[in-house]
Protein backbone atom coordinates (compact mmCIF):
# COMPACT_ATOMS: atom_id res chain seq x y z
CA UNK A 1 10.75 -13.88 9.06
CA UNK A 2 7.95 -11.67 10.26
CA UNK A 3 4.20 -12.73 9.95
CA UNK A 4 1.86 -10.58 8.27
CA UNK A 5 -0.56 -8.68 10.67
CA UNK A 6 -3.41 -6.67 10.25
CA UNK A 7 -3.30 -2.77 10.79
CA UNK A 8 -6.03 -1.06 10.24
CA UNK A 9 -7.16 2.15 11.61
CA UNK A 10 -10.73 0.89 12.17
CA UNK A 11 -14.01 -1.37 11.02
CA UNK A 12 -14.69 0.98 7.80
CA UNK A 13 -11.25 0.02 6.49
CA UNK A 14 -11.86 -3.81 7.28
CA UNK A 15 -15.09 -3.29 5.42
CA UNK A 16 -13.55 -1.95 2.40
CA UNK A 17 -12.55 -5.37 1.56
CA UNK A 18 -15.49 -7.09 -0.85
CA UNK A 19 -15.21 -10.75 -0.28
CA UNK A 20 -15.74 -13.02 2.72
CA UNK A 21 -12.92 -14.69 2.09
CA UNK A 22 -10.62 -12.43 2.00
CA UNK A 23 -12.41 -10.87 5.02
CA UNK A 24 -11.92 -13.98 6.91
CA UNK A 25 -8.50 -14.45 5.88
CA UNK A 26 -7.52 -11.01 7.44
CA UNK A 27 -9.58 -11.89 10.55
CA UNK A 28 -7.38 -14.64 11.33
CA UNK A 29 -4.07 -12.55 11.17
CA UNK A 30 -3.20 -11.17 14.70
CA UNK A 31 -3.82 -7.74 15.01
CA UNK A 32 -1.11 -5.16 15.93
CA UNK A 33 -1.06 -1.57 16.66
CA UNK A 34 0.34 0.40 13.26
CA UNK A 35 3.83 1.49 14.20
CA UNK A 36 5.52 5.01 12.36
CA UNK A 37 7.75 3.85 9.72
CA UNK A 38 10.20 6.40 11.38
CA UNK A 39 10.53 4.30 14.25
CA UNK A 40 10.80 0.74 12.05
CA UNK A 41 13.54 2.60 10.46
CA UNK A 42 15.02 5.45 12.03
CA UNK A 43 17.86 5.87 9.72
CA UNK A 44 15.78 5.43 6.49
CA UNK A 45 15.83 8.75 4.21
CA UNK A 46 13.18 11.41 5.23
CA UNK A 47 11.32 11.22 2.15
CA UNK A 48 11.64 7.35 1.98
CA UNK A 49 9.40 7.26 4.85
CA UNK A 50 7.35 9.88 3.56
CA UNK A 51 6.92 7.66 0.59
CA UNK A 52 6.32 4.79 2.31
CA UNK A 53 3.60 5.87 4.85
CA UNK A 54 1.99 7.52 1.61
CA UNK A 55 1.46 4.60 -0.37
CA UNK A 56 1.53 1.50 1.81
CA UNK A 57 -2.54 2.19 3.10
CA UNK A 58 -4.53 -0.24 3.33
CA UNK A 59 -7.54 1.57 1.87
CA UNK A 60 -6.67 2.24 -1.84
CA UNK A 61 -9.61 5.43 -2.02
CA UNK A 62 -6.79 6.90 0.96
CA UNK A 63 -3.62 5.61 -0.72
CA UNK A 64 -1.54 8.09 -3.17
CA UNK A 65 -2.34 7.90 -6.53
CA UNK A 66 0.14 6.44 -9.38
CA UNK A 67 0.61 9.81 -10.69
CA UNK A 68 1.55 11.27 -7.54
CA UNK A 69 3.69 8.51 -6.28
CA UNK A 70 6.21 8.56 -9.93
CA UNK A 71 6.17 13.00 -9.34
CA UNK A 72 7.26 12.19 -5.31
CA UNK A 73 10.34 13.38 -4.60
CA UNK A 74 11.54 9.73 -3.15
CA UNK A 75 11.63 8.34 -6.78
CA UNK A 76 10.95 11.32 -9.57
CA UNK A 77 15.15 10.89 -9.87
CA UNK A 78 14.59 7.44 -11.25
CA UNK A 79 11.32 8.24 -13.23
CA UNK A 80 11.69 9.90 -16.99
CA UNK A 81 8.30 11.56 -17.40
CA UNK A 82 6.59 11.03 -20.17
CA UNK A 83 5.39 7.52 -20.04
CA UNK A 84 4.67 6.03 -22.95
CA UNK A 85 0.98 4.80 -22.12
CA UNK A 86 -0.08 1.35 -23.87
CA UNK A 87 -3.13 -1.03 -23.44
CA UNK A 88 -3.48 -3.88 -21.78
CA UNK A 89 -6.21 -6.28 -21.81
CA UNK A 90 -5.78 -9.38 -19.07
CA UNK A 91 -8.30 -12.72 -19.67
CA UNK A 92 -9.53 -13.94 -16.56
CA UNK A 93 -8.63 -17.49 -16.13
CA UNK A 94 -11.05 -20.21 -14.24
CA UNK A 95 -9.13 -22.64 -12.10
């Protein structure tokens, strides 16, 4: 099993992240170089890699948005547009 790592393009995108904690978690990963998906998978579909580098960023303000990600052409075959919307309220719980 692979270990996570940390790949970001630079300090601003570490900085992005609000707590200490989870800053210092992601300081103690090793760091590795961000690989193309293309070359992880060469004989993945085109557009799967397409959708992957799209919405696997670690900055979320950079990442696609949920709109665009159901239209992209990856997954719109398995998406039936509208969406019925609904609400949802979460309670925090205190441990």
């Amino acid at each position: 099993m692979r270990r996570a790592s940390f790949t970001a393009r630079s300090l601003n995108e570490f900085y992005t992240i609000k707590t200490r904690r989870s800053r210092d978690y992601i300081r103690a990963l090793p760091f590795r170089k961000k690989r193309p998906f293309s070359t992880l998978f060469p004989n993945a579909n085109p557009l799967a890699i397409d959708f992957l580098t799209q919405t696997l960023i670690f900055d979320p303000e950079k990442r696609i948005t949920v709109e665009k990600a159901l239209a992209h052409p990856y997954v719109e075959a398995y998406v039936r547009l509208p969406l019925s919307s609904f609400s949802y309220t979460a309670k925090r719980e205190r441990h």
